[in-house]
N, C-alpha and C. Protein backbone atom coordinates (compact mmCIF):
# COMPACT_ATOMS: atom_id res chain seq x y z
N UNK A 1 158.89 65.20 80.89
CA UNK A 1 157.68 65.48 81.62
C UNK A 1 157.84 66.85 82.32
N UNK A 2 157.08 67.85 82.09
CA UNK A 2 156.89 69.24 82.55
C UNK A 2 156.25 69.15 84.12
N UNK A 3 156.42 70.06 84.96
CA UNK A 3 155.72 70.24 86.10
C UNK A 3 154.73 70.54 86.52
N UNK A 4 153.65 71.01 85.11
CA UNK A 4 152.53 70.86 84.50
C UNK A 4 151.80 70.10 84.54
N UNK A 5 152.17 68.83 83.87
CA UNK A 5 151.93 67.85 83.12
C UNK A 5 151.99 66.95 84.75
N UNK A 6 153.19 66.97 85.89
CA UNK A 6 153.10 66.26 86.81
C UNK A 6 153.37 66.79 87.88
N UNK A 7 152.22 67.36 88.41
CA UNK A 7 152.84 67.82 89.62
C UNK A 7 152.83 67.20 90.76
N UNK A 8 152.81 66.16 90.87
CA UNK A 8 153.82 65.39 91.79
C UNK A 8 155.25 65.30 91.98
N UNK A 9 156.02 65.23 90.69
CA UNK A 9 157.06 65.69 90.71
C UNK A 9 157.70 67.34 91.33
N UNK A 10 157.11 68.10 91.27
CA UNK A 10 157.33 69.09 91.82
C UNK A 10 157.12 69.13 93.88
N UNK A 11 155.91 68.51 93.86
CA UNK A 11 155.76 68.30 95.25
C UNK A 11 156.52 67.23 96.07
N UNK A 12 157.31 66.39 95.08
CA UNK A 12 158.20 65.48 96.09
C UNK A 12 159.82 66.49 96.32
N UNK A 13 159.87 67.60 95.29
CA UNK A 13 160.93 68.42 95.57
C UNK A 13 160.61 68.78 96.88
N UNK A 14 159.58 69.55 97.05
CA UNK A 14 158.77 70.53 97.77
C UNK A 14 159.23 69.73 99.38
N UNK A 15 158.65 68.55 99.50
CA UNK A 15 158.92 67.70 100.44
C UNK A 15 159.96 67.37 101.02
N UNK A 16 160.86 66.81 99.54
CA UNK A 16 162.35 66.56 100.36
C UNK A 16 163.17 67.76 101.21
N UNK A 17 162.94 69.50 100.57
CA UNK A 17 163.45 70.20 101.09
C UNK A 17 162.52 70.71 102.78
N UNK A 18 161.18 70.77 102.59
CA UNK A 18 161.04 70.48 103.89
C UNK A 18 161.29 69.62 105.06
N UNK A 19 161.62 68.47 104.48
CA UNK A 19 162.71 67.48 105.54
C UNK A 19 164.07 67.82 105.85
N UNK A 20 164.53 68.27 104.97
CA UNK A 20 165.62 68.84 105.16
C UNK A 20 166.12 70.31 106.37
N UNK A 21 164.67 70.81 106.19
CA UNK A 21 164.65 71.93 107.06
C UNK A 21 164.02 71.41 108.24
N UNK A 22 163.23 70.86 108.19
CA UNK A 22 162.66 70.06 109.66
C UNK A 22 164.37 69.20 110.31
N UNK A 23 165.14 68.96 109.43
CA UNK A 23 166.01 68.06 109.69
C UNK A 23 167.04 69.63 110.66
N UNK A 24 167.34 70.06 110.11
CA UNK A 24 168.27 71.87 110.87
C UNK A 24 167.25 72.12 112.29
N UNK A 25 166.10 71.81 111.92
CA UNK A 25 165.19 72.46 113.52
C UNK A 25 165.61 71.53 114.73
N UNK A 26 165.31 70.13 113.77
CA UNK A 26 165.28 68.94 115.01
C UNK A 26 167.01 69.03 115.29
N UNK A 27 168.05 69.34 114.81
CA UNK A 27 169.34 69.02 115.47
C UNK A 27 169.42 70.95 116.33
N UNK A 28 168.74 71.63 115.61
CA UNK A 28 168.56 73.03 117.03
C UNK A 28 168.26 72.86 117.63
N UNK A 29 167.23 72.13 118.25
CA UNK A 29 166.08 72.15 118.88
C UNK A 29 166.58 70.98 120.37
N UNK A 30 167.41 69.64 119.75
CA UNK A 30 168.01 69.33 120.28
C UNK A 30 169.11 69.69 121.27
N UNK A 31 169.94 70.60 120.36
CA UNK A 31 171.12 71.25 121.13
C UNK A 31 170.48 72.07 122.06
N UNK A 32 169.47 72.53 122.01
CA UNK A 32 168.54 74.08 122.78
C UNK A 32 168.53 72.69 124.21
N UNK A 33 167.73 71.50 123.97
CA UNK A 33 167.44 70.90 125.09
C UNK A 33 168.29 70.22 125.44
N UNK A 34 169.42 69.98 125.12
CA UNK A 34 170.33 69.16 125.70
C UNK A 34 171.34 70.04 126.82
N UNK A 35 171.27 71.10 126.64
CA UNK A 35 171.79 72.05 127.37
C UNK A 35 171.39 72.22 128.38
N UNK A 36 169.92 71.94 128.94
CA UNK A 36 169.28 72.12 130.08
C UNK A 36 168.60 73.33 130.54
N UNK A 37 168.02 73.07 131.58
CA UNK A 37 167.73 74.44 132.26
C UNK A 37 166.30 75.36 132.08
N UNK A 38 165.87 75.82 132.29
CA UNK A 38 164.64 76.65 132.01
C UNK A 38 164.40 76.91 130.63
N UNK A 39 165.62 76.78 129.85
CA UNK A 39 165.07 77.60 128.13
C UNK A 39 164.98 75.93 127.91
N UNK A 40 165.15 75.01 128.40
CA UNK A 40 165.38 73.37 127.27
C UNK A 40 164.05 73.48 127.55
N UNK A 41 163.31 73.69 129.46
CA UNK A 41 161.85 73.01 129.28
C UNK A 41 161.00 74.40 128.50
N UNK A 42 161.36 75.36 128.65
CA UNK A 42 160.43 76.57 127.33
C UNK A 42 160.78 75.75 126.24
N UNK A 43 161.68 75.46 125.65
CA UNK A 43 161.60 74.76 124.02
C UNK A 43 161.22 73.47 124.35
N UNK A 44 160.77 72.80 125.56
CA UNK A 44 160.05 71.36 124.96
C UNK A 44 158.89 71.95 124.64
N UNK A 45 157.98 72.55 126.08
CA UNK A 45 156.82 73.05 125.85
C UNK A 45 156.20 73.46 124.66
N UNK A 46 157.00 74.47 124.08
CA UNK A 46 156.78 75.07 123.30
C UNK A 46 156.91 74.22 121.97
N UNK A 47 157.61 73.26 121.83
CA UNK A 47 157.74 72.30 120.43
C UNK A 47 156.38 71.44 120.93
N UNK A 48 155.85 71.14 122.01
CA UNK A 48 154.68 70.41 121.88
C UNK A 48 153.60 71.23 121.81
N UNK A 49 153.00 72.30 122.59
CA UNK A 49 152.15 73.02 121.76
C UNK A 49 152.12 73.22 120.19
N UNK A 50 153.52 73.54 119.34
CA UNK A 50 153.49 74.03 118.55
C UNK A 50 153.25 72.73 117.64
N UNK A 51 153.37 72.10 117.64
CA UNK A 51 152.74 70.84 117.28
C UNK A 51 151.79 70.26 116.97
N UNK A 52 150.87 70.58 118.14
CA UNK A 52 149.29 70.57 118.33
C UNK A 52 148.72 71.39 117.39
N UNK A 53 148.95 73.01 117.42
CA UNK A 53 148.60 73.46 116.71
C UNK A 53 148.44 73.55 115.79
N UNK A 54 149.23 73.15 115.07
CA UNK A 54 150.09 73.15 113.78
C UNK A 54 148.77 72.20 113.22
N UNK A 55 148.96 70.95 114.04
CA UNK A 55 147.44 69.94 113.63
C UNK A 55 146.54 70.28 113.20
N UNK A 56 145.79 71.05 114.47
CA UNK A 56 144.74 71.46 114.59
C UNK A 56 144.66 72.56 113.53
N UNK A 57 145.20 73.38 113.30
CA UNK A 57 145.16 74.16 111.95
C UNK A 57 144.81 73.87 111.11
N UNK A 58 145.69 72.79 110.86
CA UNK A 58 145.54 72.13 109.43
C UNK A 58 143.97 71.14 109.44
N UNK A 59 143.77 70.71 110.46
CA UNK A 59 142.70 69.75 110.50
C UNK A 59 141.68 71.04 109.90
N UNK A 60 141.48 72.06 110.35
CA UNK A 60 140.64 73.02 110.20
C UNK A 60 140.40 73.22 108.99
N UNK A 61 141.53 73.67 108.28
CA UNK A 61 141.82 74.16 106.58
C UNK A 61 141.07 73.12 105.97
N UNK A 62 141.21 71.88 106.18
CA UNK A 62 140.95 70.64 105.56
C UNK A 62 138.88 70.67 105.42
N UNK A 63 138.85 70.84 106.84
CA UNK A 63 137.59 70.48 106.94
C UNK A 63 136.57 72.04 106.44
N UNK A 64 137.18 72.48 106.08
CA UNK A 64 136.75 73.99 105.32
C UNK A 64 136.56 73.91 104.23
N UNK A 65 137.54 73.12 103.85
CA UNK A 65 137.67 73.33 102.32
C UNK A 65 138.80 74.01 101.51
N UNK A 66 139.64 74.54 102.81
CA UNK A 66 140.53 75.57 102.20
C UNK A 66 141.84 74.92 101.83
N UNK A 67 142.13 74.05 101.94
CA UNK A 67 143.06 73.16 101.18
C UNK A 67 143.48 73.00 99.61
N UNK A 68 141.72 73.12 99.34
CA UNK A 68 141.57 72.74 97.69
C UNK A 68 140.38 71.54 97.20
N UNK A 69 140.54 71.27 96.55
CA UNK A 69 139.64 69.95 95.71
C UNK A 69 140.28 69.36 95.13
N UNK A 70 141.56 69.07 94.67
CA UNK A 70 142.13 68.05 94.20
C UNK A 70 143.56 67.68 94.99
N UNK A 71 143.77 66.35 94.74
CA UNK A 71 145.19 65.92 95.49
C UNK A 71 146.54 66.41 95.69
N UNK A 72 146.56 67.22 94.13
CA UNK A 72 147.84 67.89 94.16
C UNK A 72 147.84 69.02 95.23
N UNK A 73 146.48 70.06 94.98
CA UNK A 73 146.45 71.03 95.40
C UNK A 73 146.53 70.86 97.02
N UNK A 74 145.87 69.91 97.36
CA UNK A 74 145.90 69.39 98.94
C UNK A 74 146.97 69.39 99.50
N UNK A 75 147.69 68.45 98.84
CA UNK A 75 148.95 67.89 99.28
C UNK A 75 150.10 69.17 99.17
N UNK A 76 150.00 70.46 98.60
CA UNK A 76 151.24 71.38 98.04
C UNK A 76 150.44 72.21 99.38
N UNK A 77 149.28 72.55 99.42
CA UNK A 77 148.82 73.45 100.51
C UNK A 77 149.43 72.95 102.17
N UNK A 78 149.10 71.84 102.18
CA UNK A 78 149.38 71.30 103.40
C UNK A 78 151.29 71.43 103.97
N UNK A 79 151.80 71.17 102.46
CA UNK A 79 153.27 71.48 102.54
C UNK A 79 153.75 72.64 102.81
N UNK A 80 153.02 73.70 102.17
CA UNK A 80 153.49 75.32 102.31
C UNK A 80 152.46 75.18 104.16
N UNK A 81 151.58 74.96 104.29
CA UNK A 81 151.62 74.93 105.94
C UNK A 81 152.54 74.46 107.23
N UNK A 82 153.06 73.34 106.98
CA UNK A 82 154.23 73.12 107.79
C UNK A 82 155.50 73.79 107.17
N UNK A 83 155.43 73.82 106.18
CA UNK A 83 156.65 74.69 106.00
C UNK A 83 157.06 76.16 106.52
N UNK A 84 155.38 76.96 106.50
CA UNK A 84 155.95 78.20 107.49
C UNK A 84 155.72 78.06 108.48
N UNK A 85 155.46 76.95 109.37
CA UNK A 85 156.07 76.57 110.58
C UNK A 85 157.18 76.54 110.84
N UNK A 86 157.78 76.00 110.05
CA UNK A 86 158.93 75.12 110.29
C UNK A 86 160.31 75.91 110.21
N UNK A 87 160.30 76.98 109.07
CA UNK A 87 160.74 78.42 108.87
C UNK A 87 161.02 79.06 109.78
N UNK A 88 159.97 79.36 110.29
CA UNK A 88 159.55 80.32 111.66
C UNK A 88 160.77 79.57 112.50
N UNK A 89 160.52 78.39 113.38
CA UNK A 89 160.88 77.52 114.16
C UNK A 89 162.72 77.66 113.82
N UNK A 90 163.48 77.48 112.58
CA UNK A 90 164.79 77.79 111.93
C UNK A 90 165.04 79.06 112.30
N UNK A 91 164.38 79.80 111.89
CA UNK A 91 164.92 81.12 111.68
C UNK A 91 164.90 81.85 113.79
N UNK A 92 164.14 81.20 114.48
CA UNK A 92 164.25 81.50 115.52
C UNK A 92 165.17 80.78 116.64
N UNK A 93 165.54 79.56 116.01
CA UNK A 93 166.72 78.93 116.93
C UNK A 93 167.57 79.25 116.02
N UNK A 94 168.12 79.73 115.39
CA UNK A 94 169.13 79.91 114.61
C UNK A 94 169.57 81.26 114.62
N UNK A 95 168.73 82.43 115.27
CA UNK A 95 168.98 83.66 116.27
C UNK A 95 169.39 83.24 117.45
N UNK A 96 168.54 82.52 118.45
CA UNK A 96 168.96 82.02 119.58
C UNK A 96 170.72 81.07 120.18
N UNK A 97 171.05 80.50 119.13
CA UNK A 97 172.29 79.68 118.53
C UNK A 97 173.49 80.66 119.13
């Protein structure tokens, strides 16, 4: 079966490696707040706004239309959206580190 032919298969790749990277943020993100102090409550804050947003974004795209028209396309758009979140979020505690 080609990735063509199923792209679901391609998008459960897509997925597992975004857990994987959500998985590196949440043990940064942790260490950032377990440490204490003025930068733990800037990185709670800031992980709950960024959160919200992140929603609300996406709720937006959705209700636009800009997602797509079919399931695959939905579901791969929505993935590359948290994913350059989530990027962002790595690549900036992982300077901070």
């Amino acid at each position: 079966m080609t990735r063509r032919a199923n792209p679901w298969f391609s998008l459960g790749w897509d997925a597992f490696a975004l857990g994987v990277e959500a998985s590196t943020v949440i043990g940064l993100r942790s260490m950032k707040i377990a440490a204490g102090g003025p930068a733990a409550d800037a990185e709670s804050r800031l992980m709950v706004s960024e959160k919200v947003d992140a929603a609300m974004s996406l709720q937006t795209l959705a209700l636009t239309g800009a997602l797509g028209l079919t399931a695959p396309r939905i579901a791969a758009k929505t993935l590359a959206h948290y994913r350059r979140k989530v990027r962002s979020n790595r690549r900036r505690l992982s300077k901070a580190s």
